[in-house]
C-alpha atoms as a PDB file:
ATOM      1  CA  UNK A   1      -9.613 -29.832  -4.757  1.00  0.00           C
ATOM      2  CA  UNK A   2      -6.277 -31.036  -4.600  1.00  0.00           C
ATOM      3  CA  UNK A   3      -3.946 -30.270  -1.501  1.00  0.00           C
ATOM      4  CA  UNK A   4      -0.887 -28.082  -1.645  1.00  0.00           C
ATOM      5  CA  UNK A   5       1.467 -27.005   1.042  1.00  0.00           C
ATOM      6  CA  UNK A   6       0.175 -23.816   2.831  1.00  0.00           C
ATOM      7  CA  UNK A   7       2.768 -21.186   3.715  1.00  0.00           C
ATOM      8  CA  UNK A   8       2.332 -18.321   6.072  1.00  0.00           C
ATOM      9  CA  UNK A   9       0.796 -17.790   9.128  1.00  0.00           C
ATOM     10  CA  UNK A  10      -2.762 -16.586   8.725  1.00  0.00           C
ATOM     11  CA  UNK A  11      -4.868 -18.927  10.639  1.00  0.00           C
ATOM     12  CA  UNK A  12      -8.092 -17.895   8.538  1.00  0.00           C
ATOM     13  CA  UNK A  13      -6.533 -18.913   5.028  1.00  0.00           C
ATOM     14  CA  UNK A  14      -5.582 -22.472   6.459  1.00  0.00           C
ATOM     15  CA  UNK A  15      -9.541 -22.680   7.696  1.00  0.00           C
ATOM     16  CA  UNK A  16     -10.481 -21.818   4.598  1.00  0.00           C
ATOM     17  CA  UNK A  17      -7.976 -24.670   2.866  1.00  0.00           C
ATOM     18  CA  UNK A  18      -9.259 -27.453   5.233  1.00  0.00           C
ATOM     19  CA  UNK A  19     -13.000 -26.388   4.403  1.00  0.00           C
ATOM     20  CA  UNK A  20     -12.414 -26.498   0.437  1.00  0.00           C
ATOM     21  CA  UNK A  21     -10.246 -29.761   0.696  1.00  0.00           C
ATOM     22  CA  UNK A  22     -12.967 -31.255   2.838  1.00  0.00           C
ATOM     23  CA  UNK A  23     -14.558 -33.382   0.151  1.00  0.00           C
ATOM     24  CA  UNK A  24     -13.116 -35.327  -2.596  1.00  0.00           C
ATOM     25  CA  UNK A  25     -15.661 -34.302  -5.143  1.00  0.00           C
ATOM     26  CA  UNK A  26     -15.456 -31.969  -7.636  1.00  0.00           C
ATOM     27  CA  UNK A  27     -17.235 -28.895  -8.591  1.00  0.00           C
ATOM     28  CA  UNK A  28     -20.299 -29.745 -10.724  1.00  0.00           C
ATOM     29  CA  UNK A  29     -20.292 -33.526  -9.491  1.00  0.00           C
ATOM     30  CA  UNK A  30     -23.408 -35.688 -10.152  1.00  0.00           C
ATOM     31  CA  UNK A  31     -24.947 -38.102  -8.076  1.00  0.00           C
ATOM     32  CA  UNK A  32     -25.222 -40.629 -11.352  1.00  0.00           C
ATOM     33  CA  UNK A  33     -21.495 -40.303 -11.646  1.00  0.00           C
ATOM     34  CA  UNK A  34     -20.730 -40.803  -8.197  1.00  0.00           C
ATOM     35  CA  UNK A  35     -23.074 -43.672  -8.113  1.00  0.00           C
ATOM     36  CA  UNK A  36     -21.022 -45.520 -11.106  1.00  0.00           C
ATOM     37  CA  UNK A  37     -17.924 -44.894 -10.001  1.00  0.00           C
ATOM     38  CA  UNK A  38     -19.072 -46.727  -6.488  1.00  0.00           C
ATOM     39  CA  UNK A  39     -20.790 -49.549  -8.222  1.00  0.00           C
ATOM     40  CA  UNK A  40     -17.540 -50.233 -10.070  1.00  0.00           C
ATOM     41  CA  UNK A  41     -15.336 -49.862  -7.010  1.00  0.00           C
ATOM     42  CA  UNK A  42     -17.671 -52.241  -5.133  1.00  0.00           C
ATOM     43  CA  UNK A  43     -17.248 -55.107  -7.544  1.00  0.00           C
ATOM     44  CA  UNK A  44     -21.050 -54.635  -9.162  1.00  0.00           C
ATOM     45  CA  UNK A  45     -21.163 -54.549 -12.955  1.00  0.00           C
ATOM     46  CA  UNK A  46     -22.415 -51.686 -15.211  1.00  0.00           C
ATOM     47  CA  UNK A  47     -25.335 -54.148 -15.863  1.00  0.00           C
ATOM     48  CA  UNK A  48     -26.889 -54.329 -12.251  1.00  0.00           C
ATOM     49  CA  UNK A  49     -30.015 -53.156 -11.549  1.00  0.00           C
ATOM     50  CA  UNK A  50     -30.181 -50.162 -10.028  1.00  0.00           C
ATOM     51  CA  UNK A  51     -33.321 -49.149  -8.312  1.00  0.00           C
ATOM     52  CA  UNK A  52     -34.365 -45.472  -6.843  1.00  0.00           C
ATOM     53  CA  UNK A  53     -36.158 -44.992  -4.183  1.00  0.00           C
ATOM     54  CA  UNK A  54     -37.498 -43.025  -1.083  1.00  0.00           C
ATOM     55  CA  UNK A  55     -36.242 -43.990   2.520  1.00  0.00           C
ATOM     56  CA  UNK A  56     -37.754 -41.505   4.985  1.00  0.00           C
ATOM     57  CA  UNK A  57     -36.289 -37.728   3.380  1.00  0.00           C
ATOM     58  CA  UNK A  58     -33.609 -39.497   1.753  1.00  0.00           C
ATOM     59  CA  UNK A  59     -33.057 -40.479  -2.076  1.00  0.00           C
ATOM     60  CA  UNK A  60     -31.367 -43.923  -2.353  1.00  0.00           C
ATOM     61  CA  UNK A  61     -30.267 -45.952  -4.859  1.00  0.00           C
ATOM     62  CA  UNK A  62     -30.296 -49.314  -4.521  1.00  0.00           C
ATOM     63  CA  UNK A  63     -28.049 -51.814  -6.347  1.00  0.00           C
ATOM     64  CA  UNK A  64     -28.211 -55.587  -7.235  1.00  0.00           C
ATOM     65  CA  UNK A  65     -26.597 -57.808  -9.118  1.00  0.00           C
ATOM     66  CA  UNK A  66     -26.579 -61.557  -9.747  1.00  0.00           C
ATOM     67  CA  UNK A  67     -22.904 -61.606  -9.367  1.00  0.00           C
ATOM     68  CA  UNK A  68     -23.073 -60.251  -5.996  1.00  0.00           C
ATOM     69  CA  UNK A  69     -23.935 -61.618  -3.174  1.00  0.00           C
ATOM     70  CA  UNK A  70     -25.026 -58.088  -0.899  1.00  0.00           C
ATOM     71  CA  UNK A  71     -26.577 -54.926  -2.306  1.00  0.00           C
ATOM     72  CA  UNK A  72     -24.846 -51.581  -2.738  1.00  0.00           C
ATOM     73  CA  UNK A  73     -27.453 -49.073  -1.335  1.00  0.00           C
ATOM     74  CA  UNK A  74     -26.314 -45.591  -1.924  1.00  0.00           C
ATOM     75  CA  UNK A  75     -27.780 -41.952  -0.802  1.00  0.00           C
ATOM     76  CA  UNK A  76     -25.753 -38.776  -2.098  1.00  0.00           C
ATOM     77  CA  UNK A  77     -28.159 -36.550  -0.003  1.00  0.00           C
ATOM     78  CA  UNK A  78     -26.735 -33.965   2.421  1.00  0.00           C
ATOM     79  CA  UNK A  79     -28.455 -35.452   4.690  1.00  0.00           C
ATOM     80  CA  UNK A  80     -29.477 -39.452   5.675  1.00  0.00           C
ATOM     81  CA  UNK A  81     -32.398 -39.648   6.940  1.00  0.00           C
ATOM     82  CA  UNK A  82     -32.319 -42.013  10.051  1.00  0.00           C
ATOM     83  CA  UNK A  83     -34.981 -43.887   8.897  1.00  0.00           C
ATOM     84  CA  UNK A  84     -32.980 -45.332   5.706  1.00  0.00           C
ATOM     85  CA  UNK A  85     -31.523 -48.845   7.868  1.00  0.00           C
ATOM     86  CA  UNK A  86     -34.871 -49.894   9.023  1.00  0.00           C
ATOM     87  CA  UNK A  87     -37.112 -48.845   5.942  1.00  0.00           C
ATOM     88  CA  UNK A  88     -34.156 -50.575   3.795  1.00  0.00           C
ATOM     89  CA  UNK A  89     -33.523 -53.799   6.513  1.00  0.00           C
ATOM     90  CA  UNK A  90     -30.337 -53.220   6.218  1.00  0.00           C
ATOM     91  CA  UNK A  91     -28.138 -55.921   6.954  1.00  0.00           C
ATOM     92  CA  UNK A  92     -24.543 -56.511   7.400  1.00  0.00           C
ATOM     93  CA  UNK A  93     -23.416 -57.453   4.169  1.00  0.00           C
ATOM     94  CA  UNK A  94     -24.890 -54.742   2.634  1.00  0.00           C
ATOM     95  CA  UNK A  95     -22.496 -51.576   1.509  1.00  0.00           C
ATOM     96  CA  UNK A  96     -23.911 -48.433   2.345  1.00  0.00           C
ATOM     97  CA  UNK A  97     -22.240 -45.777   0.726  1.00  0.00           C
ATOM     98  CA  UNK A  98     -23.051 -41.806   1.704  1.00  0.00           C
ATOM     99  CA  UNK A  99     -21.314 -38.561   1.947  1.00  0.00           C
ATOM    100  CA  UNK A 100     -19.605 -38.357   4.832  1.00  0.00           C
ATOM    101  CA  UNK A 101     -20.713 -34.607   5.614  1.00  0.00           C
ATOM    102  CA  UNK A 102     -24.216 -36.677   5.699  1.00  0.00           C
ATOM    103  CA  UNK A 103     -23.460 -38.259   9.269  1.00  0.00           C
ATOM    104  CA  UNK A 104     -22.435 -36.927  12.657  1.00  0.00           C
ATOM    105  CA  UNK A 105     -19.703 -39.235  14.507  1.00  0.00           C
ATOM    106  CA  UNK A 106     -23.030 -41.242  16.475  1.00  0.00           C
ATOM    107  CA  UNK A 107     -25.020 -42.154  12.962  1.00  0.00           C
ATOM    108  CA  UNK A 108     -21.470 -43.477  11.696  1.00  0.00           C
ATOM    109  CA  UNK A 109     -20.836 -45.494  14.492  1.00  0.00           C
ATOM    110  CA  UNK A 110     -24.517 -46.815  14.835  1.00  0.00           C
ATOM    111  CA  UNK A 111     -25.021 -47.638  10.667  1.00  0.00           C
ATOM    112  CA  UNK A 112     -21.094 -49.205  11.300  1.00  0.00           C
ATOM    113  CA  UNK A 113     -22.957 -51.825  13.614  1.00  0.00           C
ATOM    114  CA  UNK A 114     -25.946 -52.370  10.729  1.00  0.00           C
ATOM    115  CA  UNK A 115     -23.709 -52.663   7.698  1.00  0.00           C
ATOM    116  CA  UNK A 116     -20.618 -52.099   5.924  1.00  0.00           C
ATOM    117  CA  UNK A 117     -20.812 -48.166   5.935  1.00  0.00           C
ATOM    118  CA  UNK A 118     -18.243 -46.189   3.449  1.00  0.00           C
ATOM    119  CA  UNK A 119     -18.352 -42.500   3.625  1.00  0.00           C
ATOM    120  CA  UNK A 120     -17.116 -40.335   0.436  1.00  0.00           C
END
């Protein structure tokens, strides 16, 4: 959802703006999608080879391509598992890429110190 200006004065309607601007996705998104879009944005060409897997709870995708010299590792669950940097080794050339709702302010910080960490 797009922002617009907010006029008035009832505190509850603003809450309820903030919560429904919160993400940048759209109604109906797919992780596929999502995952494309990143893979492009990252530099990796439609031609990588993307490989899904488990990581503790979490769903991962895991990108590689010739061209590039890191992987793209990406989880569109609601929640990462903790477990994804060490069962994945991350390292810090890697890019992970996650939903930001996925992470409280400590598991940002501490995957910030393991790799390249881009919230959506």
């Amino acid at each position: 959802m797009s922002w617009t200006d907010q006029s008035g004065d009832d505190a509850d309607v603003l809450q309820l703006r903030f919560d429904a601007a919160e993400s940048p996705l759209t109604d109906g998104w797919r992780p596929e999608n999502v995952l494309v879009e990143a893979m492009l944005t990252e530099g990796f060409p439609l031609d990588s080879r993307v490989t899904p897997r488990k990581a503790g709870r979490s769903r991962v995708s895991i990108v590689e391509s010739e061209h590039r010299a890191h992987r793209l590792i990406a989880c569109f669950d609601k929640n990462l598992d903790p477990a994804v940097p060490d069962t994945l080794g991350l390292t810090d050339t890697d890019v992970l890429v996650c939903l930001d709702t996925a992470l409280d302010d400590a598991a940002k910080l501490r995957l910030a110190e393991r790799c390249n960490l881009k919230t959506i």
